[in-house]
PDB file of N, CA and C in Angstrom:
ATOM      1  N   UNK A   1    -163.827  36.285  78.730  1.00  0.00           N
ATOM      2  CA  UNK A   1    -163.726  37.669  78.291  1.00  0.00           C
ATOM      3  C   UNK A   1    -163.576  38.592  79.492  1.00  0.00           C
ATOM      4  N   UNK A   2    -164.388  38.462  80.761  1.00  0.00           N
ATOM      5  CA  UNK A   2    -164.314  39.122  81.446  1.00  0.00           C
ATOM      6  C   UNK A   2    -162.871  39.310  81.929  1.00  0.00           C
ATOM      7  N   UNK A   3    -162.256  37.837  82.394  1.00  0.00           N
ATOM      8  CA  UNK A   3    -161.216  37.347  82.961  1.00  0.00           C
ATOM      9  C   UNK A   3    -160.030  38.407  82.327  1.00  0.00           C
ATOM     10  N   UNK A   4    -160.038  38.334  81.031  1.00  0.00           N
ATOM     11  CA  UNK A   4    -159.222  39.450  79.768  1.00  0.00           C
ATOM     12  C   UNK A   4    -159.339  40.908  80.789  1.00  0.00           C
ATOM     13  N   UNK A   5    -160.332  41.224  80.751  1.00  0.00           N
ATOM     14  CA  UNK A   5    -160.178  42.552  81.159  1.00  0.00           C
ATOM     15  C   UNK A   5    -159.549  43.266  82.512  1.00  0.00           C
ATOM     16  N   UNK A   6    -159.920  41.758  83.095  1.00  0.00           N
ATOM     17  CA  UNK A   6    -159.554  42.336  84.813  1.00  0.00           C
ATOM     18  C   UNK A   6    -157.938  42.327  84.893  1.00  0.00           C
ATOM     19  N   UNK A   7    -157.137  41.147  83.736  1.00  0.00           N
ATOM     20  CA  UNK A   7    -155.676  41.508  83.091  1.00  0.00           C
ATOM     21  C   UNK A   7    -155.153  42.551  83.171  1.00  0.00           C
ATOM     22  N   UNK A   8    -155.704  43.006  82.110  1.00  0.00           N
ATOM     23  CA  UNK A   8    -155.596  44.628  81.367  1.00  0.00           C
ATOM     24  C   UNK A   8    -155.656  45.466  82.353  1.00  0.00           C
ATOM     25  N   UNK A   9    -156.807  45.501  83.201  1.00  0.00           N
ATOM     26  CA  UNK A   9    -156.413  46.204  84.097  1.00  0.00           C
ATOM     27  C   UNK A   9    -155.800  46.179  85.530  1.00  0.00           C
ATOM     28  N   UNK A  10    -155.138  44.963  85.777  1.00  0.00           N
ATOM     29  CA  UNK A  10    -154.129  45.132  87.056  1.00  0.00           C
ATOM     30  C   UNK A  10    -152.783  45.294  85.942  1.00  0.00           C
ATOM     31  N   UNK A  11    -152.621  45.165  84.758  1.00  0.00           N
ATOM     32  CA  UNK A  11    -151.764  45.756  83.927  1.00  0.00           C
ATOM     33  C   UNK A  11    -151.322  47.022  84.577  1.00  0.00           C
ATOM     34  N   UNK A  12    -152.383  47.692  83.691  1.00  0.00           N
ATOM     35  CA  UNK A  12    -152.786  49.407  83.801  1.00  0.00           C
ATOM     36  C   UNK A  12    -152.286  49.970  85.232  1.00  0.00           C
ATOM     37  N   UNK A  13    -152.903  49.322  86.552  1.00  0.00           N
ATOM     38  CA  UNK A  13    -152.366  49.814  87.415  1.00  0.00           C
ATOM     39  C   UNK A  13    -150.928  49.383  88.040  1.00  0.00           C
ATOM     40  N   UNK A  14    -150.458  48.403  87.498  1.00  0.00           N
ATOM     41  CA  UNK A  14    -149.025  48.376  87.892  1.00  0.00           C
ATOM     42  C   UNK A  14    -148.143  49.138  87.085  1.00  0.00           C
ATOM     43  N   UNK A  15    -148.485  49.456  85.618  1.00  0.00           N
ATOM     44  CA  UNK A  15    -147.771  50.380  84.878  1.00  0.00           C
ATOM     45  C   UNK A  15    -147.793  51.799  85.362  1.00  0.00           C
ATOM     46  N   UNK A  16    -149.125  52.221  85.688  1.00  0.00           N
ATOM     47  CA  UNK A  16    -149.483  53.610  86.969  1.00  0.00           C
ATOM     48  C   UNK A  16    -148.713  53.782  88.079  1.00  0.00           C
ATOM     49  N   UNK A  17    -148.382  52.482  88.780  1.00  0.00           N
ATOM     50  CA  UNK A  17    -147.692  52.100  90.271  1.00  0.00           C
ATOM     51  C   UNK A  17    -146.277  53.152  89.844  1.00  0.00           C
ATOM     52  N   UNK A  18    -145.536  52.029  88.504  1.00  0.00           N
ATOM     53  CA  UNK A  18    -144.049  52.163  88.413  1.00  0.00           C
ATOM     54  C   UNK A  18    -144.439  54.114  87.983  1.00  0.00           C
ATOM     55  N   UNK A  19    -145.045  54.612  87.338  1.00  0.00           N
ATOM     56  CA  UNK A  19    -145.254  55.488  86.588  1.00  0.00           C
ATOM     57  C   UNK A  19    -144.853  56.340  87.626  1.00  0.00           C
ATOM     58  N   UNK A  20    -145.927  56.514  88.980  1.00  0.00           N
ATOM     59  CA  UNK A  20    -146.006  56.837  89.918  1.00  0.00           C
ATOM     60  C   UNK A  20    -144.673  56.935  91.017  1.00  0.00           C
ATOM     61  N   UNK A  21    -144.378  56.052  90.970  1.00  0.00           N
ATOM     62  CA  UNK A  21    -142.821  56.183  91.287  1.00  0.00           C
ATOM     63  C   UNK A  21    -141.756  56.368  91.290  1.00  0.00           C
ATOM     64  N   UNK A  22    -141.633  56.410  89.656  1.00  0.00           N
ATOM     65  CA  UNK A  22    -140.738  57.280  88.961  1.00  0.00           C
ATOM     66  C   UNK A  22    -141.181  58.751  89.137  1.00  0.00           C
ATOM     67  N   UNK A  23    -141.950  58.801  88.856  1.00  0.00           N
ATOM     68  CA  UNK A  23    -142.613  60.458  89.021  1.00  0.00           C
ATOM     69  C   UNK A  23    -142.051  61.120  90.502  1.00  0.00           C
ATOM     70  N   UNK A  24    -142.566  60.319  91.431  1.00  0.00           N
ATOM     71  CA  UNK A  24    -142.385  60.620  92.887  1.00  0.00           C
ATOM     72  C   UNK A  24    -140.631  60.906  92.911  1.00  0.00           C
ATOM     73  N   UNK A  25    -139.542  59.620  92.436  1.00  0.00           N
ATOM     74  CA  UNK A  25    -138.344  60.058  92.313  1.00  0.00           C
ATOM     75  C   UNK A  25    -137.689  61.084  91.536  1.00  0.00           C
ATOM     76  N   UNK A  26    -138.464  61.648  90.585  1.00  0.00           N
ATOM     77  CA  UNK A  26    -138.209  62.964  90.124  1.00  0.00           C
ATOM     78  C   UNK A  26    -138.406  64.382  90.979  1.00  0.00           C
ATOM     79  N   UNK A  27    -139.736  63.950  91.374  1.00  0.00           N
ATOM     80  CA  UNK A  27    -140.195  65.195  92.052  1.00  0.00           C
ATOM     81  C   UNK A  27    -139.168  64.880  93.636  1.00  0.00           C
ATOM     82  N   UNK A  28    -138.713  64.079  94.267  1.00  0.00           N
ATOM     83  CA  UNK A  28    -137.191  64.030  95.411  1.00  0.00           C
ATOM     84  C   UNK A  28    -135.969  64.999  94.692  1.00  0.00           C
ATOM     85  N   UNK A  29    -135.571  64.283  93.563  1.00  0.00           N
ATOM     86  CA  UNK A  29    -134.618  64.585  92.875  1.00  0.00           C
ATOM     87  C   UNK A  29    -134.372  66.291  92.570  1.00  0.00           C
ATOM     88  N   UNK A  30    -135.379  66.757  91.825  1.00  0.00           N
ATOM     89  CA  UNK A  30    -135.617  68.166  91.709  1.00  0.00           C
ATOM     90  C   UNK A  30    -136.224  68.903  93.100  1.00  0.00           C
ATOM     91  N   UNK A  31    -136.473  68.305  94.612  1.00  0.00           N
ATOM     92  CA  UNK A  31    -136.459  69.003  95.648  1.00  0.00           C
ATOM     93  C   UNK A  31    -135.451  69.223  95.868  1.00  0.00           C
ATOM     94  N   UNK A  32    -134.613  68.064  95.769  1.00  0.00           N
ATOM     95  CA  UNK A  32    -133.120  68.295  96.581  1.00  0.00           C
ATOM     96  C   UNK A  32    -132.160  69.168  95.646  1.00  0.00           C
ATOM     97  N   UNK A  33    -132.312  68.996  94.865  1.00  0.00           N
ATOM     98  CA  UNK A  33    -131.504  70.147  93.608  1.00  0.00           C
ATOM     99  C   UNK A  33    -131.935  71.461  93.864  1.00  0.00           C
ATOM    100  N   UNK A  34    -133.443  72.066  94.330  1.00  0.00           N
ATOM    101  CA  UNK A  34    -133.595  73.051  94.914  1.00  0.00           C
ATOM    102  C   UNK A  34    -132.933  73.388  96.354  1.00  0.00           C
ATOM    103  N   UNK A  35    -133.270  72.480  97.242  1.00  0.00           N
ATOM    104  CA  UNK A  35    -132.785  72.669  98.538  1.00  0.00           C
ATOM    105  C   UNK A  35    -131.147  72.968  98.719  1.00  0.00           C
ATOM    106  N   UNK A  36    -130.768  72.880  97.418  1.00  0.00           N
ATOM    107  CA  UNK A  36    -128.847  72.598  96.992  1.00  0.00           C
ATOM    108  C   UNK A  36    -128.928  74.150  96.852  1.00  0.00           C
ATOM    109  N   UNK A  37    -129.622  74.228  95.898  1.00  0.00           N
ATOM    110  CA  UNK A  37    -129.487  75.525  95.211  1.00  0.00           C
ATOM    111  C   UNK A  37    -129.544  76.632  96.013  1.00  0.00           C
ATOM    112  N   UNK A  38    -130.752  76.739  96.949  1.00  0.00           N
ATOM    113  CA  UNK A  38    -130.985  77.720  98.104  1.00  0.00           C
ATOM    114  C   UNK A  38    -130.097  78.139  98.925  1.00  0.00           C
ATOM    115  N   UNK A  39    -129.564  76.751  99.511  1.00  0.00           N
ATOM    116  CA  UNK A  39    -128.340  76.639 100.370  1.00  0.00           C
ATOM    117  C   UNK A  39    -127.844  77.525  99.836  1.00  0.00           C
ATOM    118  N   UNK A  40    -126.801  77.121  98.367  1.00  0.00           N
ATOM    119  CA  UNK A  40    -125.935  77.919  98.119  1.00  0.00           C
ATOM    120  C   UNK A  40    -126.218  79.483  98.059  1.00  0.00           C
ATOM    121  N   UNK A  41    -127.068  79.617  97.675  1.00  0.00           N
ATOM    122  CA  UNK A  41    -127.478  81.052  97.665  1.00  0.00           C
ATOM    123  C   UNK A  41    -127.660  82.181  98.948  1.00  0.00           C
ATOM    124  N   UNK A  42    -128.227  81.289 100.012  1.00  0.00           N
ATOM    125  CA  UNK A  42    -128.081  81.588 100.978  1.00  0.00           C
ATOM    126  C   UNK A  42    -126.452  82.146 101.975  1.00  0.00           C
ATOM    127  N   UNK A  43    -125.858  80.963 101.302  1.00  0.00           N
ATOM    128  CA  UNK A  43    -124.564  81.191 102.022  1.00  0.00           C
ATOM    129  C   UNK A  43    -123.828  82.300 101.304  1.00  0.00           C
ATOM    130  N   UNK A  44    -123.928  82.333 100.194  1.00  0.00           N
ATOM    131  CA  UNK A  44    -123.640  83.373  99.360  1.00  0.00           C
ATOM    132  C   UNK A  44    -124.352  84.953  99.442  1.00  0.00           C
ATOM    133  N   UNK A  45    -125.518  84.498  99.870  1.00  0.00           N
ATOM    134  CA  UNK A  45    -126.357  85.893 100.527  1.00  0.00           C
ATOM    135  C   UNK A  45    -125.654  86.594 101.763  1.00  0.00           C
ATOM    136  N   UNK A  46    -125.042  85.568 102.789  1.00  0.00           N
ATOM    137  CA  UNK A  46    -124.726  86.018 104.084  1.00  0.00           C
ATOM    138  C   UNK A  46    -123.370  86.342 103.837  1.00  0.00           C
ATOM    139  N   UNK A  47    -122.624  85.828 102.917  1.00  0.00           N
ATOM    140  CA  UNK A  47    -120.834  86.070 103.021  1.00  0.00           C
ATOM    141  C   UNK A  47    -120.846  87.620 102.384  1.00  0.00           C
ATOM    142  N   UNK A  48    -121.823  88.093 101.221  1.00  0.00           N
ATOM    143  CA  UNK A  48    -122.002  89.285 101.045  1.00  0.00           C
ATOM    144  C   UNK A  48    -122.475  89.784 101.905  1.00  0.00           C
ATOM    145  N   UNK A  49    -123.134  89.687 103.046  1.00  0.00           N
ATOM    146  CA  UNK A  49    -124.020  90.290 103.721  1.00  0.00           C
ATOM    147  C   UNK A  49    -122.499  91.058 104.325  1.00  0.00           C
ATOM    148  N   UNK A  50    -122.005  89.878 105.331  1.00  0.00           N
ATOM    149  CA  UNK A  50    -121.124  89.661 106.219  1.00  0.00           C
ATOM    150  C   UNK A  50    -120.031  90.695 105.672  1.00  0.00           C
ATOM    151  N   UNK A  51    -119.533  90.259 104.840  1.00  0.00           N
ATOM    152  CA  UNK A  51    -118.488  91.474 103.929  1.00  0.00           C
ATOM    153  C   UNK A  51    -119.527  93.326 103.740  1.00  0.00           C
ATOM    154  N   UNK A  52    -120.538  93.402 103.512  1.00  0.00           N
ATOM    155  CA  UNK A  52    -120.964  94.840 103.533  1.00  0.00           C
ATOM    156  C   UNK A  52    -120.796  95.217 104.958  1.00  0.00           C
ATOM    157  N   UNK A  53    -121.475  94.477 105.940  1.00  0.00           N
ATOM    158  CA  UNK A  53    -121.444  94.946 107.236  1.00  0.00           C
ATOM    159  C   UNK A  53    -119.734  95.121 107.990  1.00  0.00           C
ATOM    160  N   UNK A  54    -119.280  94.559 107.456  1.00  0.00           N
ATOM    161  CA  UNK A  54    -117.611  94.233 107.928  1.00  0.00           C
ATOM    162  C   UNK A  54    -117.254  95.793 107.683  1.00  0.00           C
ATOM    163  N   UNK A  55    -117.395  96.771 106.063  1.00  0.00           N
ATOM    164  CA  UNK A  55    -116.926  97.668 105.542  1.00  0.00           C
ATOM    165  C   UNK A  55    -117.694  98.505 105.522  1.00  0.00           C
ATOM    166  N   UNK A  56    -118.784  98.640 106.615  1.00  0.00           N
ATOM    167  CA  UNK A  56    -119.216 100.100 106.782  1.00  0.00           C
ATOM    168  C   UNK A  56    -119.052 100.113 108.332  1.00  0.00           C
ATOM    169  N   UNK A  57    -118.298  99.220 108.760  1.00  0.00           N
ATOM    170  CA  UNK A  57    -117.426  99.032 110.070  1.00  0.00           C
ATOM    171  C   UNK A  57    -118.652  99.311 111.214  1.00  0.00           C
ATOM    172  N   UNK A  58    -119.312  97.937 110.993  1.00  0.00           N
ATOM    173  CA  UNK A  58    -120.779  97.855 112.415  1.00  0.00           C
ATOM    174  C   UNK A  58    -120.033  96.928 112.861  1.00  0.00           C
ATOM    175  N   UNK A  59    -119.569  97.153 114.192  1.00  0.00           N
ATOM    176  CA  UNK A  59    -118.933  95.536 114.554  1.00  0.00           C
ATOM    177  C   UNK A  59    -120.366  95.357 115.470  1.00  0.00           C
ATOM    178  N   UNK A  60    -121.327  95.476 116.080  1.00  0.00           N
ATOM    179  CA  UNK A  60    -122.414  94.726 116.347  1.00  0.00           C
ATOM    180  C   UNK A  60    -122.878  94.039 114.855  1.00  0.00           C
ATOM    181  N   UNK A  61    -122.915  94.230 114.075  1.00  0.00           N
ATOM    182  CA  UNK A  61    -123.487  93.972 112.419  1.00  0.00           C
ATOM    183  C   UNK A  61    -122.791  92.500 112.442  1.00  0.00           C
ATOM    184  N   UNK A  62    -121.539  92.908 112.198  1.00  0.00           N
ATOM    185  CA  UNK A  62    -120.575  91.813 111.961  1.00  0.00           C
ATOM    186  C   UNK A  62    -121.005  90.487 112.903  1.00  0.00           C
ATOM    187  N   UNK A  63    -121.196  90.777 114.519  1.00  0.00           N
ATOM    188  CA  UNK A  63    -121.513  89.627 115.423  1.00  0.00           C
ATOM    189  C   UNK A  63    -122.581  89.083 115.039  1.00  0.00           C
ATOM    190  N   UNK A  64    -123.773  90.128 114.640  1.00  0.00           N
ATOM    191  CA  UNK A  64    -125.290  89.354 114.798  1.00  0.00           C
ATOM    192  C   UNK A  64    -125.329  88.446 113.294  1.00  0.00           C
ATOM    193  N   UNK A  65    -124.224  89.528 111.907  1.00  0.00           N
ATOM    194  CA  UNK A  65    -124.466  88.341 111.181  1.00  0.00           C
ATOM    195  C   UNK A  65    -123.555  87.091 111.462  1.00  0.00           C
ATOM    196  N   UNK A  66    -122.700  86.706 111.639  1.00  0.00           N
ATOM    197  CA  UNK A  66    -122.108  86.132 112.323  1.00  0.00           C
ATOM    198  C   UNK A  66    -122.908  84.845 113.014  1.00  0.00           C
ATOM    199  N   UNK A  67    -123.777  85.227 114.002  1.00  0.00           N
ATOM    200  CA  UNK A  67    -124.928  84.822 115.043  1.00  0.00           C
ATOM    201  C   UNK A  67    -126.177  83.741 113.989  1.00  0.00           C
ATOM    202  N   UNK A  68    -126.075  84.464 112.770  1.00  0.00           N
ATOM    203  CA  UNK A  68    -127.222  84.098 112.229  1.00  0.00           C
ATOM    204  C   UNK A  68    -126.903  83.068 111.435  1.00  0.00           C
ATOM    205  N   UNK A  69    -125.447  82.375 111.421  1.00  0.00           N
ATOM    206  CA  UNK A  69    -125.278  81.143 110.652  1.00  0.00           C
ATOM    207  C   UNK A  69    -125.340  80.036 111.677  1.00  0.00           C
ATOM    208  N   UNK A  70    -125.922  78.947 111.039  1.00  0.00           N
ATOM    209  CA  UNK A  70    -125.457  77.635 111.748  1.00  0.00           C
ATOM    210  C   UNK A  70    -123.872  77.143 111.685  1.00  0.00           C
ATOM    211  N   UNK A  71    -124.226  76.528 112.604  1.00  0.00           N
ATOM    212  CA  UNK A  71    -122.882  75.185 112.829  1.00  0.00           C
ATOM    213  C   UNK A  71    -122.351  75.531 111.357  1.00  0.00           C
ATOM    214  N   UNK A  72    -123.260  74.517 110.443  1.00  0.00           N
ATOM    215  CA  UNK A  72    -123.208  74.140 109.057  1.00  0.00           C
ATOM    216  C   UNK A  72    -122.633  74.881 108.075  1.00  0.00           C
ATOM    217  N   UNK A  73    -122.900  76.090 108.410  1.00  0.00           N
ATOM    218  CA  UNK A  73    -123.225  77.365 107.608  1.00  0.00           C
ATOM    219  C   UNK A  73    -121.636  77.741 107.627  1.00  0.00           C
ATOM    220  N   UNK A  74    -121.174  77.272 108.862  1.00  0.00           N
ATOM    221  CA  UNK A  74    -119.819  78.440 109.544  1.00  0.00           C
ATOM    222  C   UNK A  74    -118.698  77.323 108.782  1.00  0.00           C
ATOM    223  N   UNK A  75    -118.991  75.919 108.409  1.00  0.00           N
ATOM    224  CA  UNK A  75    -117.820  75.016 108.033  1.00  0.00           C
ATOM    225  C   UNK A  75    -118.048  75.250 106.251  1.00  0.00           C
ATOM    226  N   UNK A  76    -118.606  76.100 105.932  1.00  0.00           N
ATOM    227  CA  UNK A  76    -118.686  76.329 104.323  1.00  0.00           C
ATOM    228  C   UNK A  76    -117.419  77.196 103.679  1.00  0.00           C
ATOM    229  N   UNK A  77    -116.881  76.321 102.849  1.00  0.00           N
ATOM    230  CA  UNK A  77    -115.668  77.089 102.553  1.00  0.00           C
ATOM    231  C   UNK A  77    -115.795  79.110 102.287  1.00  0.00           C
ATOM    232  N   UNK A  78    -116.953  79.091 101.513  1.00  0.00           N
ATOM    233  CA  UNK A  78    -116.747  80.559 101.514  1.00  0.00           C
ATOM    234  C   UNK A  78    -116.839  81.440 102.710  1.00  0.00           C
ATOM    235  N   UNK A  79    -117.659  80.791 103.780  1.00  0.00           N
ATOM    236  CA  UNK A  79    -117.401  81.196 105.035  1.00  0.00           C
ATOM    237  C   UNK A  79    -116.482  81.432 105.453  1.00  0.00           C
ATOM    238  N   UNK A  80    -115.563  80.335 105.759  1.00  0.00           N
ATOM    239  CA  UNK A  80    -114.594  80.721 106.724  1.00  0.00           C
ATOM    240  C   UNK A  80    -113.636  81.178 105.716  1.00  0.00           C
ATOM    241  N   UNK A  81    -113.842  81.632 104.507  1.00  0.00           N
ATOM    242  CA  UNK A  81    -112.898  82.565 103.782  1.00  0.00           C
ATOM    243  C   UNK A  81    -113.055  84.028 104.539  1.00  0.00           C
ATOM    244  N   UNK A  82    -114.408  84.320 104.481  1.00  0.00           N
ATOM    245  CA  UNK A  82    -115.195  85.465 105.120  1.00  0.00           C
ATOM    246  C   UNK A  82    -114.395  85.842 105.995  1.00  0.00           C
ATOM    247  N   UNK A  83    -114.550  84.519 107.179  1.00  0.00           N
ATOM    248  CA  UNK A  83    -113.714  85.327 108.586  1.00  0.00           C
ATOM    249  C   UNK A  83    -112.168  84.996 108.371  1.00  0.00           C
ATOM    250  N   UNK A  84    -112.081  84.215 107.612  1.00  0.00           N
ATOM    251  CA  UNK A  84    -110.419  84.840 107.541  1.00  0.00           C
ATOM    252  C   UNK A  84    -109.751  85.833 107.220  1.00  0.00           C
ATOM    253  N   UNK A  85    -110.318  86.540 106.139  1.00  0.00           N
ATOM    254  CA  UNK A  85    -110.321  87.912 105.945  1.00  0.00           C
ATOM    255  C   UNK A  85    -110.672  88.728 107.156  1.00  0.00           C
ATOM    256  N   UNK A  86    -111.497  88.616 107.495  1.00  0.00           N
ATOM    257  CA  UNK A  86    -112.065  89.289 108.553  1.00  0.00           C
ATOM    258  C   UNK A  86    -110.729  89.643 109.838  1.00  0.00           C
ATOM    259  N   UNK A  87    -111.082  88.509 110.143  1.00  0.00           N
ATOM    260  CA  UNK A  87    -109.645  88.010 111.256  1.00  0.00           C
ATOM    261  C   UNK A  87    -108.145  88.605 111.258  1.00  0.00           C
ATOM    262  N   UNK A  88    -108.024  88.329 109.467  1.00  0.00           N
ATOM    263  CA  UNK A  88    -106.373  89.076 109.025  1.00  0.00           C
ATOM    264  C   UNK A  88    -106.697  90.543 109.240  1.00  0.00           C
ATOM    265  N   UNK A  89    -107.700  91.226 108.757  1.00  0.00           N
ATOM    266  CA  UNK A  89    -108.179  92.241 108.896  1.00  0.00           C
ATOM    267  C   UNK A  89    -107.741  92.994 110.242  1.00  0.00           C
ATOM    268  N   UNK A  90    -108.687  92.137 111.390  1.00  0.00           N
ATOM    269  CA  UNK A  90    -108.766  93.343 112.396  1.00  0.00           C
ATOM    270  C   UNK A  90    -107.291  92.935 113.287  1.00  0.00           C
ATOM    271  N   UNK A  91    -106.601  91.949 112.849  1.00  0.00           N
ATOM    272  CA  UNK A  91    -105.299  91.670 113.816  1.00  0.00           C
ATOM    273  C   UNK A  91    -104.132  92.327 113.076  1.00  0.00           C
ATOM    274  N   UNK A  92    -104.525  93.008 111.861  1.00  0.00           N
ATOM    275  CA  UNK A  92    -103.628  93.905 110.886  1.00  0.00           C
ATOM    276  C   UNK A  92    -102.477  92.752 110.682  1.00  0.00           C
ATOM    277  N   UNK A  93    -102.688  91.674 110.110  1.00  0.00           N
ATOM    278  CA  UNK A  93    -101.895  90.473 109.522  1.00  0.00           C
ATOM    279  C   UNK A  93    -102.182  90.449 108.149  1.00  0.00           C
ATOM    280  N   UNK A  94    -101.586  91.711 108.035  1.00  0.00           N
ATOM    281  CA  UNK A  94    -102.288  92.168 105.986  1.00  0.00           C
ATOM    282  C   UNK A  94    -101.020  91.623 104.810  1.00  0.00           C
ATOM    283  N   UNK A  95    -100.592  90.520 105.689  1.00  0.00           N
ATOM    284  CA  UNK A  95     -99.786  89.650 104.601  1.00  0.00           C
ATOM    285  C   UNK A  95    -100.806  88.579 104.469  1.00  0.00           C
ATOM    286  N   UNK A  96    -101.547  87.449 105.560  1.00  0.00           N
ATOM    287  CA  UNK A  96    -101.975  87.011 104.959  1.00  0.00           C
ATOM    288  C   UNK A  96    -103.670  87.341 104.516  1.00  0.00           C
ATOM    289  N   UNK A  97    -104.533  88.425 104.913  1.00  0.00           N
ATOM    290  CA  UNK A  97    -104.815  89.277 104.384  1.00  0.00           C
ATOM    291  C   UNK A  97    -104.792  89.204 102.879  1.00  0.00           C
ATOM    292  N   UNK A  98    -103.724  89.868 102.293  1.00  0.00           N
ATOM    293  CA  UNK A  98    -103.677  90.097 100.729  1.00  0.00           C
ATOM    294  C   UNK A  98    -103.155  88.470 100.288  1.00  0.00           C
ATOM    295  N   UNK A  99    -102.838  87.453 101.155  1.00  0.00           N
ATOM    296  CA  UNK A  99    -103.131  86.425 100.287  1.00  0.00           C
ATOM    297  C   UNK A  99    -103.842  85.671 100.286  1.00  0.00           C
ATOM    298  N   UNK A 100    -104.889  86.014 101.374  1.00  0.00           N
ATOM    299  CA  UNK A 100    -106.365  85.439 101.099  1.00  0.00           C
ATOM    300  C   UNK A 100    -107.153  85.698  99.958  1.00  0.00           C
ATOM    301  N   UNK A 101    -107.018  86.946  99.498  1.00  0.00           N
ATOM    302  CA  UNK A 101    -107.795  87.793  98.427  1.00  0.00           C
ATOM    303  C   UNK A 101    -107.420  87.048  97.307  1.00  0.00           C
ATOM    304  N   UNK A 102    -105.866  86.257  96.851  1.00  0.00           N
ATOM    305  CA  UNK A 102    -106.104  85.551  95.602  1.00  0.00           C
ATOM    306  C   UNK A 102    -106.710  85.012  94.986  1.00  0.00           C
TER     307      UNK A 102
END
């Protein structure tokens, strides 16, 4: 009888183990779906940023936001949409300019 119980319970805790681990791969899963999410938001925070400061014409504004992206940050497509505009902008290349804006 005893033997029965001590079963049951390395049962119990290997069903806890997997339980536990699944759990743990959820709670990865939904970090990194946050950490996704932020990102994007972030980069999306700064390309607006970057665009207000561009059009109340701070060109220190423009550098420091500029300054404040990473590496990472600067190879994000909406980024370097940012400074392409930017770029067509101040070299008055307002052909491609207006066909960046499509």
């Amino acid at each position: 009888e005893g033997g029965g119980t001590a079963v049951r319970l390395d049962k119990a805790k290997a069903e806890d183990g997997k339980s536990d681990e699944s759990s743990r791969r959820r709670r990865e899963e939904v970090d990194a779906d946050n950490r996704a999410s932020i990102l994007k938001n972030r980069i999306e925070f700064e390309c607006y940023r970057f665009l207000y400061v561009w059009t109340t014409e701070d060109k220190q504004g423009v550098v420091s936001s500029l300054s404040t992206l990473s590496s990472l940050q600067h190879l994000h497509p909406n980024v370097k949409r940012c400074i392409s505009l930017y770029n067509a902008y101040v070299e008055c290349d307002y052909v491609s300019y207006f066909k960046l804006l499509r």
